[in-house]
PDB file of N, CA and C in Angstrom:
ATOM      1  N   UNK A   1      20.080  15.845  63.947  1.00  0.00           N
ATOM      2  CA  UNK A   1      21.182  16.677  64.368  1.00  0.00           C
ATOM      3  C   UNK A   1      20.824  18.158  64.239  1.00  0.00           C
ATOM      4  N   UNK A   2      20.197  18.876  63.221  1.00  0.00           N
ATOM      5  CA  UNK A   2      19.859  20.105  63.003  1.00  0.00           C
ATOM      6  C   UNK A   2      18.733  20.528  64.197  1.00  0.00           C
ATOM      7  N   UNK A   3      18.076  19.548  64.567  1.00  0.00           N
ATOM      8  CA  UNK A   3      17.077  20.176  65.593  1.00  0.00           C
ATOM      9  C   UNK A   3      17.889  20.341  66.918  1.00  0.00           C
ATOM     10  N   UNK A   4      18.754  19.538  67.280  1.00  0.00           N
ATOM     11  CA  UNK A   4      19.816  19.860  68.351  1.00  0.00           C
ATOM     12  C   UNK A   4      20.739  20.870  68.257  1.00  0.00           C
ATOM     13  N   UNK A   5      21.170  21.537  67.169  1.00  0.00           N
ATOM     14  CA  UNK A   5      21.618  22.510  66.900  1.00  0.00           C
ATOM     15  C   UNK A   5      21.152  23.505  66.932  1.00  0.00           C
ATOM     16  N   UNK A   6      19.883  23.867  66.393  1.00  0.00           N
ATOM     17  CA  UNK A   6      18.383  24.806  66.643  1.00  0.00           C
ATOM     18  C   UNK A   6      18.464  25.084  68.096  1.00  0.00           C
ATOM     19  N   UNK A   7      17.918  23.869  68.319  1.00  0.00           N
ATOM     20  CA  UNK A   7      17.506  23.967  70.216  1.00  0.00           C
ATOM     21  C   UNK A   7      18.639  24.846  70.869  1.00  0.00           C
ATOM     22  N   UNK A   8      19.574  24.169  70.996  1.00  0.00           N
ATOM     23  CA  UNK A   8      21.221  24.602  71.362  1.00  0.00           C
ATOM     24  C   UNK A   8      21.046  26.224  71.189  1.00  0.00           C
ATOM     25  N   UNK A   9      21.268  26.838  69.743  1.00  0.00           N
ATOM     26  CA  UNK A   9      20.819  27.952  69.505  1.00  0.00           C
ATOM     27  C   UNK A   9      19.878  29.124  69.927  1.00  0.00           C
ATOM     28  N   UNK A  10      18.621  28.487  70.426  1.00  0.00           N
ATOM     29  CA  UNK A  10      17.876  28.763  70.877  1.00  0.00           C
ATOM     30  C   UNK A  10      17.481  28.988  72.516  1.00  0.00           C
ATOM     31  N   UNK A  11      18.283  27.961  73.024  1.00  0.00           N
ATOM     32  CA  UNK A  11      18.499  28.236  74.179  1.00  0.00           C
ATOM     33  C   UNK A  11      19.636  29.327  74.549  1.00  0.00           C
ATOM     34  N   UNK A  12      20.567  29.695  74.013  1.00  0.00           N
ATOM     35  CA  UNK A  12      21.648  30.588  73.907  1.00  0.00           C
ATOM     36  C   UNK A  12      20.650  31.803  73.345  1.00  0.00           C
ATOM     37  N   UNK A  13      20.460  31.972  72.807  1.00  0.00           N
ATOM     38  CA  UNK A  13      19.363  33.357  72.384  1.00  0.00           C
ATOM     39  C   UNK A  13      18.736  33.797  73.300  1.00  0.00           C
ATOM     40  N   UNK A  14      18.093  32.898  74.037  1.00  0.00           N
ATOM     41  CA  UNK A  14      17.034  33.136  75.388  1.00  0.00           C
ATOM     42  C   UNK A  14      17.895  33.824  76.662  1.00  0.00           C
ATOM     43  N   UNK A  15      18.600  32.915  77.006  1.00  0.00           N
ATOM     44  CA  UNK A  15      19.633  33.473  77.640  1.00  0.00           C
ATOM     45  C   UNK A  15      20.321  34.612  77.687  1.00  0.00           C
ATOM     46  N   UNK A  16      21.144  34.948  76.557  1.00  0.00           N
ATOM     47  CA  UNK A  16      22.131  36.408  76.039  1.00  0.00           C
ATOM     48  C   UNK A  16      20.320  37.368  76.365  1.00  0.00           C
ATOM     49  N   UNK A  17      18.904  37.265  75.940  1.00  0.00           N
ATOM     50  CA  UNK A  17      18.362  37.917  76.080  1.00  0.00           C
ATOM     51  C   UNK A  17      17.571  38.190  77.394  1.00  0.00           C
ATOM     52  N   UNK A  18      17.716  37.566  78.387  1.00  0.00           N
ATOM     53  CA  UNK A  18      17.498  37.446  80.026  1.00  0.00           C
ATOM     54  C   UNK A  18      18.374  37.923  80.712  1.00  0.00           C
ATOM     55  N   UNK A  19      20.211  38.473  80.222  1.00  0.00           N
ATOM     56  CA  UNK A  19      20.810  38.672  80.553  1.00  0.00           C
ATOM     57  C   UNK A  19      20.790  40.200  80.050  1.00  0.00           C
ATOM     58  N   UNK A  20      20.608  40.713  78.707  1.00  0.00           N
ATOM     59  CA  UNK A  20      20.103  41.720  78.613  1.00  0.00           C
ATOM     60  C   UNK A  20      19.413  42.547  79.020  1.00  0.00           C
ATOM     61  N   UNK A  21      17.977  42.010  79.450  1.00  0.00           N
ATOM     62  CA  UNK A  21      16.982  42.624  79.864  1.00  0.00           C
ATOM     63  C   UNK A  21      17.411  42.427  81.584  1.00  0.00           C
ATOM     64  N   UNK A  22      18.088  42.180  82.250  1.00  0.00           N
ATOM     65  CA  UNK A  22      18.674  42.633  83.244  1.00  0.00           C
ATOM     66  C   UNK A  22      19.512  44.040  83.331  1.00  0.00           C
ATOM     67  N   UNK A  23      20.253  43.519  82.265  1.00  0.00           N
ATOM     68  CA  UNK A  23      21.048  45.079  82.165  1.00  0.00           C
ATOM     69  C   UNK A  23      20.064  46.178  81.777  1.00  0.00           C
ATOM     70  N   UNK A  24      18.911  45.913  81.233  1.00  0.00           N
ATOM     71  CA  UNK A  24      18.201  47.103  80.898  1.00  0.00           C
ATOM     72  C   UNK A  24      17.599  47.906  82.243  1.00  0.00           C
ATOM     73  N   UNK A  25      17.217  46.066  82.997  1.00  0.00           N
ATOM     74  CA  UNK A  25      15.974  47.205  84.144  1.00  0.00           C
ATOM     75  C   UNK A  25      17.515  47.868  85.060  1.00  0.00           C
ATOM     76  N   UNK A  26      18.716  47.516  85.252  1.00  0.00           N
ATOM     77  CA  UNK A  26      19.335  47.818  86.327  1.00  0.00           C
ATOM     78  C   UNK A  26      20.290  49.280  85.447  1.00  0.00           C
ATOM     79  N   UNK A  27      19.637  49.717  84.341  1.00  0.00           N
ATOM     80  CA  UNK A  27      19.937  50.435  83.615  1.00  0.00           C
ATOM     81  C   UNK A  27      21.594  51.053  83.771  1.00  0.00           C
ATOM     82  N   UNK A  28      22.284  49.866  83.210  1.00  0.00           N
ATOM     83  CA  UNK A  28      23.645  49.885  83.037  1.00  0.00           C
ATOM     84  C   UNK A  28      23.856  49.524  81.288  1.00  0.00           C
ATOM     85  N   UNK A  29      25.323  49.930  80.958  1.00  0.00           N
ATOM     86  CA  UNK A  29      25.223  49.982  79.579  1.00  0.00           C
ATOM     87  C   UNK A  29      26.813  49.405  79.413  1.00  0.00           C
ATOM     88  N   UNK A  30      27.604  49.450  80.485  1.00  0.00           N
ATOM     89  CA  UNK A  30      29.210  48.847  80.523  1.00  0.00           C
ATOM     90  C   UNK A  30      29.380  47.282  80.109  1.00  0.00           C
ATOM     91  N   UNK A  31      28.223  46.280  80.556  1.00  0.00           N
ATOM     92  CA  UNK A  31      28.719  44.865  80.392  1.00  0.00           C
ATOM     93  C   UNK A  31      28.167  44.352  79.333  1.00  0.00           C
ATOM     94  N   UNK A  32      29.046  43.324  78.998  1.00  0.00           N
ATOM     95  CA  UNK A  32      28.720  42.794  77.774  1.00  0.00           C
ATOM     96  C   UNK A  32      29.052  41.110  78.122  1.00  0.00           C
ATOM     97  N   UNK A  33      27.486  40.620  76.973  1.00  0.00           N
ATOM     98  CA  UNK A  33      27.356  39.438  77.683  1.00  0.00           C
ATOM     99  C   UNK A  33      27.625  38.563  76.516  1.00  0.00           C
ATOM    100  N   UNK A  34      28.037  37.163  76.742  1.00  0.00           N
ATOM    101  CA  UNK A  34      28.387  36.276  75.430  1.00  0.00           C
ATOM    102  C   UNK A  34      28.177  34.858  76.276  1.00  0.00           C
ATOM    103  N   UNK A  35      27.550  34.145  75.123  1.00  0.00           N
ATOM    104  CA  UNK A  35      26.565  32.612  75.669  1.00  0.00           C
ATOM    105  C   UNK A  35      27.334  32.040  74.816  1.00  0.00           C
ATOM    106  N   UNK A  36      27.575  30.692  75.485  1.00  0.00           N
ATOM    107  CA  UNK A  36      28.159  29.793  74.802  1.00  0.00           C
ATOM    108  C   UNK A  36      28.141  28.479  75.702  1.00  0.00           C
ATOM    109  N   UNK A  37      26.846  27.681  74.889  1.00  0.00           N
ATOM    110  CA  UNK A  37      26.051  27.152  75.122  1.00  0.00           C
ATOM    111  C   UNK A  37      25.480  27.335  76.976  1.00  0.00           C
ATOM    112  N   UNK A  38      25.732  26.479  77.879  1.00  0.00           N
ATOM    113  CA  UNK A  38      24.918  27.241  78.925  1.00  0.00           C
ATOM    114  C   UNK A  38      26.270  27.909  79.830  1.00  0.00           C
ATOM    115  N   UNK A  39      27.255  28.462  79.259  1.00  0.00           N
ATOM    116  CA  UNK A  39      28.137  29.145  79.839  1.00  0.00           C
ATOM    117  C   UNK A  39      28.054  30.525  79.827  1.00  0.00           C
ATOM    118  N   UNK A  40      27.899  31.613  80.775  1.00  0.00           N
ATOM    119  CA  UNK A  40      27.787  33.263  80.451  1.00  0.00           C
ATOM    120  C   UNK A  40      28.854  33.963  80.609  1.00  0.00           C
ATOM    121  N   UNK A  41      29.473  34.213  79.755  1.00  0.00           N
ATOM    122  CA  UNK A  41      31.053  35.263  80.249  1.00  0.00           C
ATOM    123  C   UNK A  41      30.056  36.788  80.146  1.00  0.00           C
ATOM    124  N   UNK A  42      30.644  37.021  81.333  1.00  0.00           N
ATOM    125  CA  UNK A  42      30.316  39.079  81.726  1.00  0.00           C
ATOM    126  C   UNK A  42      31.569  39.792  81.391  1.00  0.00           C
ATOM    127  N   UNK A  43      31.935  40.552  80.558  1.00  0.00           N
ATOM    128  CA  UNK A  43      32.701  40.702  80.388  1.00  0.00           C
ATOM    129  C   UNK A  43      32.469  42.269  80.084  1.00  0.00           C
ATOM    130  N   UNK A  44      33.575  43.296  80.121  1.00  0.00           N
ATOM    131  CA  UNK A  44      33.472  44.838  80.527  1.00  0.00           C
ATOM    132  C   UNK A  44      34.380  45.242  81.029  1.00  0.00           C
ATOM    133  N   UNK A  45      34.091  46.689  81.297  1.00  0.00           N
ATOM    134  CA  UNK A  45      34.969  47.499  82.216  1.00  0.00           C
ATOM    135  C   UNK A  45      33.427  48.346  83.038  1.00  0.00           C
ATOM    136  N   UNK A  46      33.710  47.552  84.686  1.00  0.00           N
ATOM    137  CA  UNK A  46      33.347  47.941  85.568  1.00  0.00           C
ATOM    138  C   UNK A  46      34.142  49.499  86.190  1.00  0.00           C
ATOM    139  N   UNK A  47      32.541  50.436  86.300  1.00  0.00           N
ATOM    140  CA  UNK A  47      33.356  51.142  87.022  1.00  0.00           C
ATOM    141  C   UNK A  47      33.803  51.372  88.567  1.00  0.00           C
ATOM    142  N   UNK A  48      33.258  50.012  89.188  1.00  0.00           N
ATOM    143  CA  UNK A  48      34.326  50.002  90.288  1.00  0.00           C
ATOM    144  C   UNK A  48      33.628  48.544  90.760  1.00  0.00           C
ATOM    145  N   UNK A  49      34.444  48.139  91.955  1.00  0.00           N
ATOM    146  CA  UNK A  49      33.961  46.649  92.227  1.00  0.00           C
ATOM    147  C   UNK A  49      32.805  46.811  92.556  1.00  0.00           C
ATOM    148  N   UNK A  50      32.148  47.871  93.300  1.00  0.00           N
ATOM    149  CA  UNK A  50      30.767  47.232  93.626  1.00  0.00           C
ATOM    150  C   UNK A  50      29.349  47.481  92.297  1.00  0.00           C
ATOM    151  N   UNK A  51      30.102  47.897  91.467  1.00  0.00           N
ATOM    152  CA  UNK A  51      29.264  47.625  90.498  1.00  0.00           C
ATOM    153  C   UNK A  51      29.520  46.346  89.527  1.00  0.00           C
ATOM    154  N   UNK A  52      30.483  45.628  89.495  1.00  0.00           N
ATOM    155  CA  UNK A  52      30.669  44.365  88.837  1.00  0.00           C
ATOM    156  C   UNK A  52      30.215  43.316  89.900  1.00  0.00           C
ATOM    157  N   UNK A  53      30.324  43.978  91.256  1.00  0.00           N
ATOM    158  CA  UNK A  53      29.454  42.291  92.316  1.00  0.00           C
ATOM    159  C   UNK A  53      28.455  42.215  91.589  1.00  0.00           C
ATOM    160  N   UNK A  54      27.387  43.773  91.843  1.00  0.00           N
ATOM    161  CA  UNK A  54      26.346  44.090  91.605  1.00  0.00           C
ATOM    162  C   UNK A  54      25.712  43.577  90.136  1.00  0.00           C
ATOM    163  N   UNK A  55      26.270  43.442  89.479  1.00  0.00           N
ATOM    164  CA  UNK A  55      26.132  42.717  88.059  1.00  0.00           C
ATOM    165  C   UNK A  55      26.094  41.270  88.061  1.00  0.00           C
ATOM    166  N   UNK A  56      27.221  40.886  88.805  1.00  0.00           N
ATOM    167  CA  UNK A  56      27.559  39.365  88.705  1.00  0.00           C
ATOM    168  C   UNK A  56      26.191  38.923  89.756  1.00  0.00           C
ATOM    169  N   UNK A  57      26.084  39.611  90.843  1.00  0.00           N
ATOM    170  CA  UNK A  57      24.542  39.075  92.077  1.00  0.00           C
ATOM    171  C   UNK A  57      23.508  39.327  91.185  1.00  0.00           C
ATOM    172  N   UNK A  58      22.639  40.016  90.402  1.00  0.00           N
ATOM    173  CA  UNK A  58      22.248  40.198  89.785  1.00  0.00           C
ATOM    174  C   UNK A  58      21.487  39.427  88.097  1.00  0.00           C
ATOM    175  N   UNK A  59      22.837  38.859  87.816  1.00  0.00           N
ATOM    176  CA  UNK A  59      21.922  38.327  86.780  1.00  0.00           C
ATOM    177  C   UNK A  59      22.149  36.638  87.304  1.00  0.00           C
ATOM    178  N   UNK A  60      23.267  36.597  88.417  1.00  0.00           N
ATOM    179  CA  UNK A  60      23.059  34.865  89.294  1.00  0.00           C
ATOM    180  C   UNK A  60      21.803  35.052  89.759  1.00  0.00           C
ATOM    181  N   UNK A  61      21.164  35.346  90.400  1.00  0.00           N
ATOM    182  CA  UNK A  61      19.568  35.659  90.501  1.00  0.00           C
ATOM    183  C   UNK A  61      18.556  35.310  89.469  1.00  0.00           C
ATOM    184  N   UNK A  62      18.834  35.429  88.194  1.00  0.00           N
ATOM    185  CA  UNK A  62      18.122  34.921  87.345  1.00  0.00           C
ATOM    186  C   UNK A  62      18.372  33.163  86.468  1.00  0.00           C
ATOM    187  N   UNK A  63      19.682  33.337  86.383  1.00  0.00           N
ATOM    188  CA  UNK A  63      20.447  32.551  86.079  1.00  0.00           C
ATOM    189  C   UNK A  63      21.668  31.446  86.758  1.00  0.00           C
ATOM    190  N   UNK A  64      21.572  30.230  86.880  1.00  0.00           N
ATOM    191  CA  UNK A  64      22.455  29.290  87.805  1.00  0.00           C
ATOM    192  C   UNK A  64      23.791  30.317  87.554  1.00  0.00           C
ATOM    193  N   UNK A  65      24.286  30.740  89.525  1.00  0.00           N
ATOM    194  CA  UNK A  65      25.495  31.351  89.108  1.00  0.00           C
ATOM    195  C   UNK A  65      26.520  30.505  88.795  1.00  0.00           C
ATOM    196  N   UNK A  66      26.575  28.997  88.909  1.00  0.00           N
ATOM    197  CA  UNK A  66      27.738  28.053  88.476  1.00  0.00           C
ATOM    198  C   UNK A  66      27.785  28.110  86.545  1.00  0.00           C
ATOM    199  N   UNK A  67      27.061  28.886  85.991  1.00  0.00           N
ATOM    200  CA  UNK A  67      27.166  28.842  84.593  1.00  0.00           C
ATOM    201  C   UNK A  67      27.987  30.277  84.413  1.00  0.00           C
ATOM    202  N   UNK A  68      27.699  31.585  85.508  1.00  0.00           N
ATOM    203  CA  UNK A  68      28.779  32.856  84.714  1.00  0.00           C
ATOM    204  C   UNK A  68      29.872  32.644  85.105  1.00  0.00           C
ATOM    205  N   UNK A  69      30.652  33.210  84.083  1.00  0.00           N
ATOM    206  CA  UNK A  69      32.017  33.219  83.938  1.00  0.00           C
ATOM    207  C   UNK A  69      32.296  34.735  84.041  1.00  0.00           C
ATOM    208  N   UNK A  70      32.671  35.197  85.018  1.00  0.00           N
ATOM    209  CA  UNK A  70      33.399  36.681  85.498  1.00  0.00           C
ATOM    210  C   UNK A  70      34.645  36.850  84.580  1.00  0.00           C
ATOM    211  N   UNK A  71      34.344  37.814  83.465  1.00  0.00           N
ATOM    212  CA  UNK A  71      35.719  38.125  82.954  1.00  0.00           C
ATOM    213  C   UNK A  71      35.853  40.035  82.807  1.00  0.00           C
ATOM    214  N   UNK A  72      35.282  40.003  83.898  1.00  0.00           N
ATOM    215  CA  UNK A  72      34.893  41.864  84.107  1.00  0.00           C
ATOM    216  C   UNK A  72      36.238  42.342  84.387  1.00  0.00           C
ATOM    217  N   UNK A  73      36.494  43.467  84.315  1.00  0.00           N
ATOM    218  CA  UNK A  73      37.669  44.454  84.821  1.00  0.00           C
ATOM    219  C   UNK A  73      37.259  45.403  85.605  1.00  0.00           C
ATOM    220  N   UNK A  74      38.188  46.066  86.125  1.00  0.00           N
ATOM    221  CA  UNK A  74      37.048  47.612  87.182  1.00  0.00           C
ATOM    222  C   UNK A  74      38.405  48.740  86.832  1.00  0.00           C
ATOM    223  N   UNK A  75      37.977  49.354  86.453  1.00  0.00           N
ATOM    224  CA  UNK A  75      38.282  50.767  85.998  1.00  0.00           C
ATOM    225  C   UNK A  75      39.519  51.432  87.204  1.00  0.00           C
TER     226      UNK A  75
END
């Protein structure tokens, strides 16, 4: 059970940090990301819609977009 918990863990780490290093190269600093297990809530204050598409197209590109969960706002 502890190694499934690890793993679990570990895969959530990888993730929150692929989702990061997106926000780094697209050098934005508004969204904030939270894993839970292979689910991604984006969550923030966008400052306008085409920068929350632009976020949400963006890290679906790296990541299955049927796993983010859009809980962005726009300014």
């Amino acid at each position: 059970m502890w190694l499934g918990i690890r793993a679990a863990d570990e895969l959530e780490l990888r993730t929150t940090q692929t989702v990061l290093d997106v926000f780094a190269v697209e050098a934005v600093n508004w969204p904030v990301v939270e894993v839970d297990g292979l689910t991604v809530y984006l969550r923030g204050e966008a400052p306008d819609e085409a920068a929350r598409f632009h976020i949400i197209d963006t890290v679906g590109a790296v990541l299955n977009p049927a796993n983010i969960r859009d809980e962005m706002t726009v300014r």
